[in-house]
N, C-alpha and C. Protein backbone atom coordinates (compact mmCIF):
# COMPACT_ATOMS: atom_id res chain seq x y z
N UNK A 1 -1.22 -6.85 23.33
CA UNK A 1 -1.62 -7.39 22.04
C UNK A 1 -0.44 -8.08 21.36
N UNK A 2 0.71 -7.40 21.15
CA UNK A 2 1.92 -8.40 20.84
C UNK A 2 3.35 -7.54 21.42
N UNK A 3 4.29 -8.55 21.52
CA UNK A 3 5.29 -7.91 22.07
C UNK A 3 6.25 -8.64 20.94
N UNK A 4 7.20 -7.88 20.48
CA UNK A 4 8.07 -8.03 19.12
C UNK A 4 9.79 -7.63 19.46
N UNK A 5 10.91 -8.47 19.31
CA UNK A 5 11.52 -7.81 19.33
C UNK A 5 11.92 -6.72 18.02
N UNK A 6 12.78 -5.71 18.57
CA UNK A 6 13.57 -4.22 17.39
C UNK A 6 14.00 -4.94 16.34
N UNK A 7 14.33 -4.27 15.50
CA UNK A 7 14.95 -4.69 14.28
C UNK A 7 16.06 -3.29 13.96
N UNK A 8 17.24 -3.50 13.07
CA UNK A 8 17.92 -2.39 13.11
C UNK A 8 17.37 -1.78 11.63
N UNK A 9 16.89 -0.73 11.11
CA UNK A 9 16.74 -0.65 9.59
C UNK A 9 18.05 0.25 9.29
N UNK A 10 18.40 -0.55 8.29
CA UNK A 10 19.20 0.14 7.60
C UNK A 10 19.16 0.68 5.99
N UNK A 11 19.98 1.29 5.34
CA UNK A 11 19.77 1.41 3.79
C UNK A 11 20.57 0.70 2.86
N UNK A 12 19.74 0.71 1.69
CA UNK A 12 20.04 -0.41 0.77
C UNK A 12 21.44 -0.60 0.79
N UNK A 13 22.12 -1.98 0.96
CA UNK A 13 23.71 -1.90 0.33
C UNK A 13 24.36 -1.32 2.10
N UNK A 14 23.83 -1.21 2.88
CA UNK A 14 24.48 -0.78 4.08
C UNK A 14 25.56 -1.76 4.23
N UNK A 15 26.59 -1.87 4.79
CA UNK A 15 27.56 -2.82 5.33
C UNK A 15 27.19 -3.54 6.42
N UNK A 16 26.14 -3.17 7.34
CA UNK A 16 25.76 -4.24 8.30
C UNK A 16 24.07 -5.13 7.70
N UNK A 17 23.93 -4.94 6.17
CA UNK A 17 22.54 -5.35 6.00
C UNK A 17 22.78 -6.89 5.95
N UNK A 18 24.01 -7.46 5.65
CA UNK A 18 23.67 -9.06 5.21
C UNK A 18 24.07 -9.93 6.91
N UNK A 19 24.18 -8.83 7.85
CA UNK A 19 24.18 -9.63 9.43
C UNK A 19 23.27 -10.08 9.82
N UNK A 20 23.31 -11.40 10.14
CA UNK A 20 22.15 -11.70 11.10
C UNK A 20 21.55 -11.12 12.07
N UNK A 21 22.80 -9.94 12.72
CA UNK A 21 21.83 -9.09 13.95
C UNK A 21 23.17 -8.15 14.09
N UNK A 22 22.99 -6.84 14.77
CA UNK A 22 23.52 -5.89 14.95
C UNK A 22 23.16 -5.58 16.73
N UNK A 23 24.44 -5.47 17.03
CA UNK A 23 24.19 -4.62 18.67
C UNK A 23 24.92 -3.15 18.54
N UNK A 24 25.50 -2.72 20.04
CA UNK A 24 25.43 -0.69 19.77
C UNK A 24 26.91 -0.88 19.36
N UNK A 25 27.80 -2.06 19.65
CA UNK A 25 29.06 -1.77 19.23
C UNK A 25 29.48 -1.57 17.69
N UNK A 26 28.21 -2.19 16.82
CA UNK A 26 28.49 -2.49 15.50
C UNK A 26 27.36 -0.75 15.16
N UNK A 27 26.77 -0.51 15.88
CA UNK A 27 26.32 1.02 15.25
C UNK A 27 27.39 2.07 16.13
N UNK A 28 28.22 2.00 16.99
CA UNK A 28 29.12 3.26 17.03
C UNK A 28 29.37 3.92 15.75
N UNK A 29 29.28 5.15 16.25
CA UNK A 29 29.71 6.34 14.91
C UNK A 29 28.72 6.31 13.85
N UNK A 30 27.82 5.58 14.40
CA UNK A 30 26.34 5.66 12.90
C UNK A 30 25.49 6.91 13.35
N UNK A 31 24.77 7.21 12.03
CA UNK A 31 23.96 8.35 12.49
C UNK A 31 22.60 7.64 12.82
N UNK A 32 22.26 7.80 14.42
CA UNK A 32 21.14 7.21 14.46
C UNK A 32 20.05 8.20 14.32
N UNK A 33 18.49 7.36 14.13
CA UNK A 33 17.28 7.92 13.90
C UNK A 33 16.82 7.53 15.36
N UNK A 34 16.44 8.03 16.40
CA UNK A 34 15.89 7.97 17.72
C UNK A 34 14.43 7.56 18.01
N UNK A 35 13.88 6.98 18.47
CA UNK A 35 12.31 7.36 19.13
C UNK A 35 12.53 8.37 20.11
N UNK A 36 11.42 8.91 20.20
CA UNK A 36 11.21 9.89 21.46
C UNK A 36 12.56 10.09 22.75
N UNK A 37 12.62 10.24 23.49
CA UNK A 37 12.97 9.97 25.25
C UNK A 37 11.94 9.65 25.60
N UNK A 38 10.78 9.74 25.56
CA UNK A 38 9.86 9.04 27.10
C UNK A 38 8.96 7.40 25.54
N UNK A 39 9.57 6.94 24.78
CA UNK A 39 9.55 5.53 24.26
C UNK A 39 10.11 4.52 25.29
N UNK A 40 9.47 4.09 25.81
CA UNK A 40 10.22 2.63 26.38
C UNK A 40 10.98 1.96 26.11
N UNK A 41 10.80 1.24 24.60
CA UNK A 41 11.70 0.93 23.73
C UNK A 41 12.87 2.13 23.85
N UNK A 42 13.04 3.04 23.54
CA UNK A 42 14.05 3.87 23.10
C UNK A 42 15.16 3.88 24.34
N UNK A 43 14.15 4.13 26.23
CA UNK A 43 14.70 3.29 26.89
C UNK A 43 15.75 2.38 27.30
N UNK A 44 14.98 1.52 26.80
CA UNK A 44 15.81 0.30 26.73
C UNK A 44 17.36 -0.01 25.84
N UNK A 45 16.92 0.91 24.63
CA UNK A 45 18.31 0.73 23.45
C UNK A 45 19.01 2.03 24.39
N UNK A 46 18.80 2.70 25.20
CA UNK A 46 19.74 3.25 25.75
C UNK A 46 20.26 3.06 26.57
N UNK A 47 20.09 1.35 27.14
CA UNK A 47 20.61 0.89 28.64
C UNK A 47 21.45 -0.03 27.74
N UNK A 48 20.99 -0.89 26.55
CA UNK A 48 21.89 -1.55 26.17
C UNK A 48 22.85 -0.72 25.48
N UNK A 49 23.28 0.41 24.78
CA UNK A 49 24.65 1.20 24.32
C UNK A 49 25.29 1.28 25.91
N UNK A 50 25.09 1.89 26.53
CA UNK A 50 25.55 2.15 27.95
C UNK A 50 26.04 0.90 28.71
N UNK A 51 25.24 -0.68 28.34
CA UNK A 51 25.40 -1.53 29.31
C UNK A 51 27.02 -2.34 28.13
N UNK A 52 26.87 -2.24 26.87
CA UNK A 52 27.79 -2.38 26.10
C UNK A 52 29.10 -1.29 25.67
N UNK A 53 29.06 0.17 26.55
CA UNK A 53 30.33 1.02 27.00
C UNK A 53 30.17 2.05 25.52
N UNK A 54 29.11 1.95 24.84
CA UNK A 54 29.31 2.74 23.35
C UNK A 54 28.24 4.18 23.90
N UNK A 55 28.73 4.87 23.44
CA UNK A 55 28.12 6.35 23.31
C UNK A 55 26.45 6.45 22.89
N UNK A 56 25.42 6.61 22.74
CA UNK A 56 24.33 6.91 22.92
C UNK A 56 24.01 8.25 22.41
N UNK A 57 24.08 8.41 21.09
CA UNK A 57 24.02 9.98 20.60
C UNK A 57 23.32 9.88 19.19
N UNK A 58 21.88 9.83 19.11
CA UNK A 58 20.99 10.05 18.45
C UNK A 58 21.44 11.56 17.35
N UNK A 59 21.25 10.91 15.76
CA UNK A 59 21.29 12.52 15.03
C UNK A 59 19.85 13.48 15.04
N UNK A 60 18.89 12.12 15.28
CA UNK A 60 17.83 12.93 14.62
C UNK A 60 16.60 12.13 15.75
N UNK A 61 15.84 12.99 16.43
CA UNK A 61 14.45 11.91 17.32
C UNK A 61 13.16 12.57 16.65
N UNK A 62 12.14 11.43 16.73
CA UNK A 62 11.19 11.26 16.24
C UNK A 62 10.21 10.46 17.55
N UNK A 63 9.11 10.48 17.66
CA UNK A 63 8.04 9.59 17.94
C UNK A 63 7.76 8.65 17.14
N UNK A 64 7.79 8.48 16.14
CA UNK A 64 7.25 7.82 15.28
C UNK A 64 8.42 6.80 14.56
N UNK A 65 7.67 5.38 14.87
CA UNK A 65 8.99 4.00 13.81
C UNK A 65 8.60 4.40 12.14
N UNK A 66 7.33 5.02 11.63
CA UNK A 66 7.04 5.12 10.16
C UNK A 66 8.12 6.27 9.98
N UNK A 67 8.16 7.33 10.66
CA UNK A 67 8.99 8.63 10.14
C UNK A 67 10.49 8.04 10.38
N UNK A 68 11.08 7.25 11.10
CA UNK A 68 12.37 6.42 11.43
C UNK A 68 12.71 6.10 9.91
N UNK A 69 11.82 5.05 9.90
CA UNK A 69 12.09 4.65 8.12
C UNK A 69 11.69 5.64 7.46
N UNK A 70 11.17 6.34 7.12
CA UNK A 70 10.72 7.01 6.06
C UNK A 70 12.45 7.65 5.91
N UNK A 71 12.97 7.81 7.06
CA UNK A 71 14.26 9.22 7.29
C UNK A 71 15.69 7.98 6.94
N UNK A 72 15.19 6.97 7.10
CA UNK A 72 16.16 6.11 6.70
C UNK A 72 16.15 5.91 5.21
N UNK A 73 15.29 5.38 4.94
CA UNK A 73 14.81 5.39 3.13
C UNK A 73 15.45 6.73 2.44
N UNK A 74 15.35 7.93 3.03
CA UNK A 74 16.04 9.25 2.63
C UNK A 74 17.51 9.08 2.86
N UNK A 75 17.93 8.54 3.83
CA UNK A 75 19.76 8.45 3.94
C UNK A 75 19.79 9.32 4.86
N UNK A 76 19.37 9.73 5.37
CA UNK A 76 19.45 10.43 7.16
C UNK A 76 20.40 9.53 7.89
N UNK A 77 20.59 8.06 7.91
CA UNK A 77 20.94 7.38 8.76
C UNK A 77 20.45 5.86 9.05
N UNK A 78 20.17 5.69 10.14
CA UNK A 78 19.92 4.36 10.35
C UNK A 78 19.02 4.36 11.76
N UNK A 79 18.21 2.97 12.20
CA UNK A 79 16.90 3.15 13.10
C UNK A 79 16.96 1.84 13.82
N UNK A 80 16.89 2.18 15.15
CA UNK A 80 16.16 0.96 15.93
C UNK A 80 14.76 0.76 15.99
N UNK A 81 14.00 -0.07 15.08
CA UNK A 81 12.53 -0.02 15.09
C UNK A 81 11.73 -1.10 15.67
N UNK A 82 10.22 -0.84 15.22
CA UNK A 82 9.57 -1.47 15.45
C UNK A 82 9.25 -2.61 14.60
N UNK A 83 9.12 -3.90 14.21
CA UNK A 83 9.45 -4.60 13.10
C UNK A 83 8.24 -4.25 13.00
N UNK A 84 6.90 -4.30 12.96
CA UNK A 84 5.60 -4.51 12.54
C UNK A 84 6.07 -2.97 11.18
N UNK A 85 6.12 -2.33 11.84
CA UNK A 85 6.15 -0.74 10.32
C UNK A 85 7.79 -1.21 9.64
N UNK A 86 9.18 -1.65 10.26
CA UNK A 86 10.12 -1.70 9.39
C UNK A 86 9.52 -2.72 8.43
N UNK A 87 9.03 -3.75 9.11
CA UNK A 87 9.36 -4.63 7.99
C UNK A 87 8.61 -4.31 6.17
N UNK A 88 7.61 -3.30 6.76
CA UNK A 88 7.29 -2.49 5.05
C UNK A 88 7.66 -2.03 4.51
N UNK A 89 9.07 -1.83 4.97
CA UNK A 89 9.69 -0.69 4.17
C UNK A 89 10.58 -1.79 3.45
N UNK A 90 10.75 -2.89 3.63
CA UNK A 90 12.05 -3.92 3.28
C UNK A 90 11.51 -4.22 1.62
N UNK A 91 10.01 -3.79 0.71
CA UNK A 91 10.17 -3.66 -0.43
C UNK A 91 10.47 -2.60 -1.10
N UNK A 92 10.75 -1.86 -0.47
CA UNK A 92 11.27 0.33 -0.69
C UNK A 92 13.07 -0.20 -0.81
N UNK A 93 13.57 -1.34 -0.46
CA UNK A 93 14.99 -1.90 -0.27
C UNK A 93 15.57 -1.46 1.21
N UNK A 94 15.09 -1.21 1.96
CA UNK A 94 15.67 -1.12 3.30
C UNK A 94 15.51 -2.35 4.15
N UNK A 95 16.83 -2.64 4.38
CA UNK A 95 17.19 -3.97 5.12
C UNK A 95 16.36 -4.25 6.20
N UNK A 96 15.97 -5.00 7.09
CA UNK A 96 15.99 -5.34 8.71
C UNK A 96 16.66 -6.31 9.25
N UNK A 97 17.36 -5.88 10.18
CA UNK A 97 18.28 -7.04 11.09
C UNK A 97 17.89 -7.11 12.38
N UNK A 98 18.29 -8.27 12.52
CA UNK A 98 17.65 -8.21 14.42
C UNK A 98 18.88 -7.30 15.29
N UNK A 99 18.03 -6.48 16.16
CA UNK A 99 19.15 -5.97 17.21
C UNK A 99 19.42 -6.42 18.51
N UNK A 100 20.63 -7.11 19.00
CA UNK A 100 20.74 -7.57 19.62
C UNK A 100 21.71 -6.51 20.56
N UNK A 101 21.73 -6.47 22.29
CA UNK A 101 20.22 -7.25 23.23
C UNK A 101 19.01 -7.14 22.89
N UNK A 102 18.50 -8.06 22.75
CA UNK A 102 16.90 -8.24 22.41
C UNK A 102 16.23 -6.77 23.15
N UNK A 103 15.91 -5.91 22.78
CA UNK A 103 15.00 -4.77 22.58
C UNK A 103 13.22 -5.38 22.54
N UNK A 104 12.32 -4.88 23.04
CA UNK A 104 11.23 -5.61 23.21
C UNK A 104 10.09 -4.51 22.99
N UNK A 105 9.43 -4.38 21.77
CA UNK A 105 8.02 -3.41 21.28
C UNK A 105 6.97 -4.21 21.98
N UNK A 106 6.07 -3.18 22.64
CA UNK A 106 4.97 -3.93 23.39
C UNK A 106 3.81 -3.35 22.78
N UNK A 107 2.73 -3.60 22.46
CA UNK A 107 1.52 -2.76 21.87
C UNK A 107 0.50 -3.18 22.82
N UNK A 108 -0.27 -2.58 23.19
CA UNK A 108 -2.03 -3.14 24.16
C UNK A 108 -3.13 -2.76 23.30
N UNK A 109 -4.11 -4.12 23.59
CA UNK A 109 -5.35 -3.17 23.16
C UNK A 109 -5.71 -2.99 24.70
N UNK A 110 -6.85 -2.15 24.66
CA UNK A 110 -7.28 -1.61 26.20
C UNK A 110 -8.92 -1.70 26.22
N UNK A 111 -9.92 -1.93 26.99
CA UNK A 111 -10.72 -1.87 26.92
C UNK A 111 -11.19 -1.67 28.39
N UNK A 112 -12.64 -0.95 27.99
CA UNK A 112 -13.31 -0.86 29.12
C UNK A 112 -13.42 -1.53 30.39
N UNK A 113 -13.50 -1.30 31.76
CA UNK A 113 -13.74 -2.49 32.19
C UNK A 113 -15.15 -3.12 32.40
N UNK A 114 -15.82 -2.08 31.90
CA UNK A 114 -17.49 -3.10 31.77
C UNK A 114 -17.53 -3.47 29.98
N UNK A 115 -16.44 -3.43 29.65
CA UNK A 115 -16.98 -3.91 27.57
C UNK A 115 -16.55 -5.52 27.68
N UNK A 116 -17.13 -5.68 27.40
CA UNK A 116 -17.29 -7.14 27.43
C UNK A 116 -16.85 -7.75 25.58
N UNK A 117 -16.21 -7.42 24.64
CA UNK A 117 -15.49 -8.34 23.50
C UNK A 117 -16.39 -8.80 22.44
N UNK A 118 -17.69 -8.81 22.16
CA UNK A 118 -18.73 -9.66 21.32
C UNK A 118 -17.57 -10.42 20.38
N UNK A 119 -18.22 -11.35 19.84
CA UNK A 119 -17.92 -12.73 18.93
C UNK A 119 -16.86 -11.91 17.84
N UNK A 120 -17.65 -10.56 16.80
CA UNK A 120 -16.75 -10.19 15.97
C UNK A 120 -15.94 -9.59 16.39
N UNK A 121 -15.77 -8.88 17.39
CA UNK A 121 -14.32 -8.16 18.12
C UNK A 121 -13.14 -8.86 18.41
N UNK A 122 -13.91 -10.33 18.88
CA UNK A 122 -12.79 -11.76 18.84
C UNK A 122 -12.13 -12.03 18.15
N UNK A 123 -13.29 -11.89 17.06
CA UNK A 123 -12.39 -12.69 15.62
C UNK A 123 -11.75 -11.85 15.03
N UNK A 124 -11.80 -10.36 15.15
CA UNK A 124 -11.19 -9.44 14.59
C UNK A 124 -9.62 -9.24 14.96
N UNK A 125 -9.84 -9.61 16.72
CA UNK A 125 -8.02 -9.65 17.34
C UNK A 125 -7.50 -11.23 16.61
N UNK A 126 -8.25 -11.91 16.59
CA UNK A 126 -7.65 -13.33 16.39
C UNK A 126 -7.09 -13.04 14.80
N UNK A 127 -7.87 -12.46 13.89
CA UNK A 127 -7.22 -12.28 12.27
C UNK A 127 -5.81 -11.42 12.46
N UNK A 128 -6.15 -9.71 13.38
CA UNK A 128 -4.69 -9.67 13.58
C UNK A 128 -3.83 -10.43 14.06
N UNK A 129 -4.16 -10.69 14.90
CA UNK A 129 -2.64 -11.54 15.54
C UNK A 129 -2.16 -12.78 14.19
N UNK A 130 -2.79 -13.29 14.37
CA UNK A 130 -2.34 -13.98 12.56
C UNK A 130 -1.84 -13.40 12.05
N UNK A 131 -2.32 -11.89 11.93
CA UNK A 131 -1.58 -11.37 10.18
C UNK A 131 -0.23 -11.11 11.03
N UNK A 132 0.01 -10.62 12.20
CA UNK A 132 1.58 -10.49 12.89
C UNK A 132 1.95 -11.33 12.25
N UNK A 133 1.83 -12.68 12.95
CA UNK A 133 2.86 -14.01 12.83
C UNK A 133 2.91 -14.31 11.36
N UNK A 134 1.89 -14.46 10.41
CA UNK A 134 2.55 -14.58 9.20
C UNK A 134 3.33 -13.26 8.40
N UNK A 135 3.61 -11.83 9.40
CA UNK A 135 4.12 -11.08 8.50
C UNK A 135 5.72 -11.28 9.26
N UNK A 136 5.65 -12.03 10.36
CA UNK A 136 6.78 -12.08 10.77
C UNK A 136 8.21 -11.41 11.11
């Protein structure tokens, strides 16, 4: 359904909020907020700290990108997320920056293999995917 790259959230006034993008060398020694171990995404931000020589040491894991921010918004730390939920939090004043290596959120819809889509189910993926790209 869409594939997005991470965003880093940080808190208001952070020192890395006015960067255009953040990688693991510029979060060494931060307290990170984790996804799971079996996240894909989470994954991945652990091949890029490793493929960039920085330590990989989560303060706090979660399943969840809403509880990430929510724990960021509190001052717990800081989050590699999902932009679709960070970017709501950016009127609560929590930053988003892009994290670079590009990190990649994948979402599916799934369906049957005899469901066949009717006309409003169409138009229903077609309004989301819109509302993605204009929430950007």
């Amino acid at each position: 359904f869409y594939q997005l790259p991470a965003v880093c959230v940080l808190p208001p006034r952070h020192r890395l909020s006015r960067r255009s993008h953040v990688g693991p060398a510029d979060l060494d020694g931060e307290p990170l907020i984790a996804l799971a171990t079996t996240d894909r995404a989470r994954l991945a931000m652990e091949k890029a700290f490793a493929d960039a020589g920085v330590t990989w040491n989560p303060a706090i894991t979660t399943p969840y990108s809403q509880t990430q921010c929510e724990l960021v918004l509190a001052g717990a730390g800081i989050a590699i997320s999902n932009p679709v939920v960070a970017r709501r939090f950016e009127a609560l004043g929590l930053s988003c920056v892009a994290f670079k290596p590009e990190v990649l959120f994948r979402t599916s819809l799934a369906f049957g293999s005899a469901y066949q889509p009717n006309l409003a189910a169409q138009e229903l993926i077609g309004l989301l995917r819109q509302a993605l790209v204009q929430a950007g």
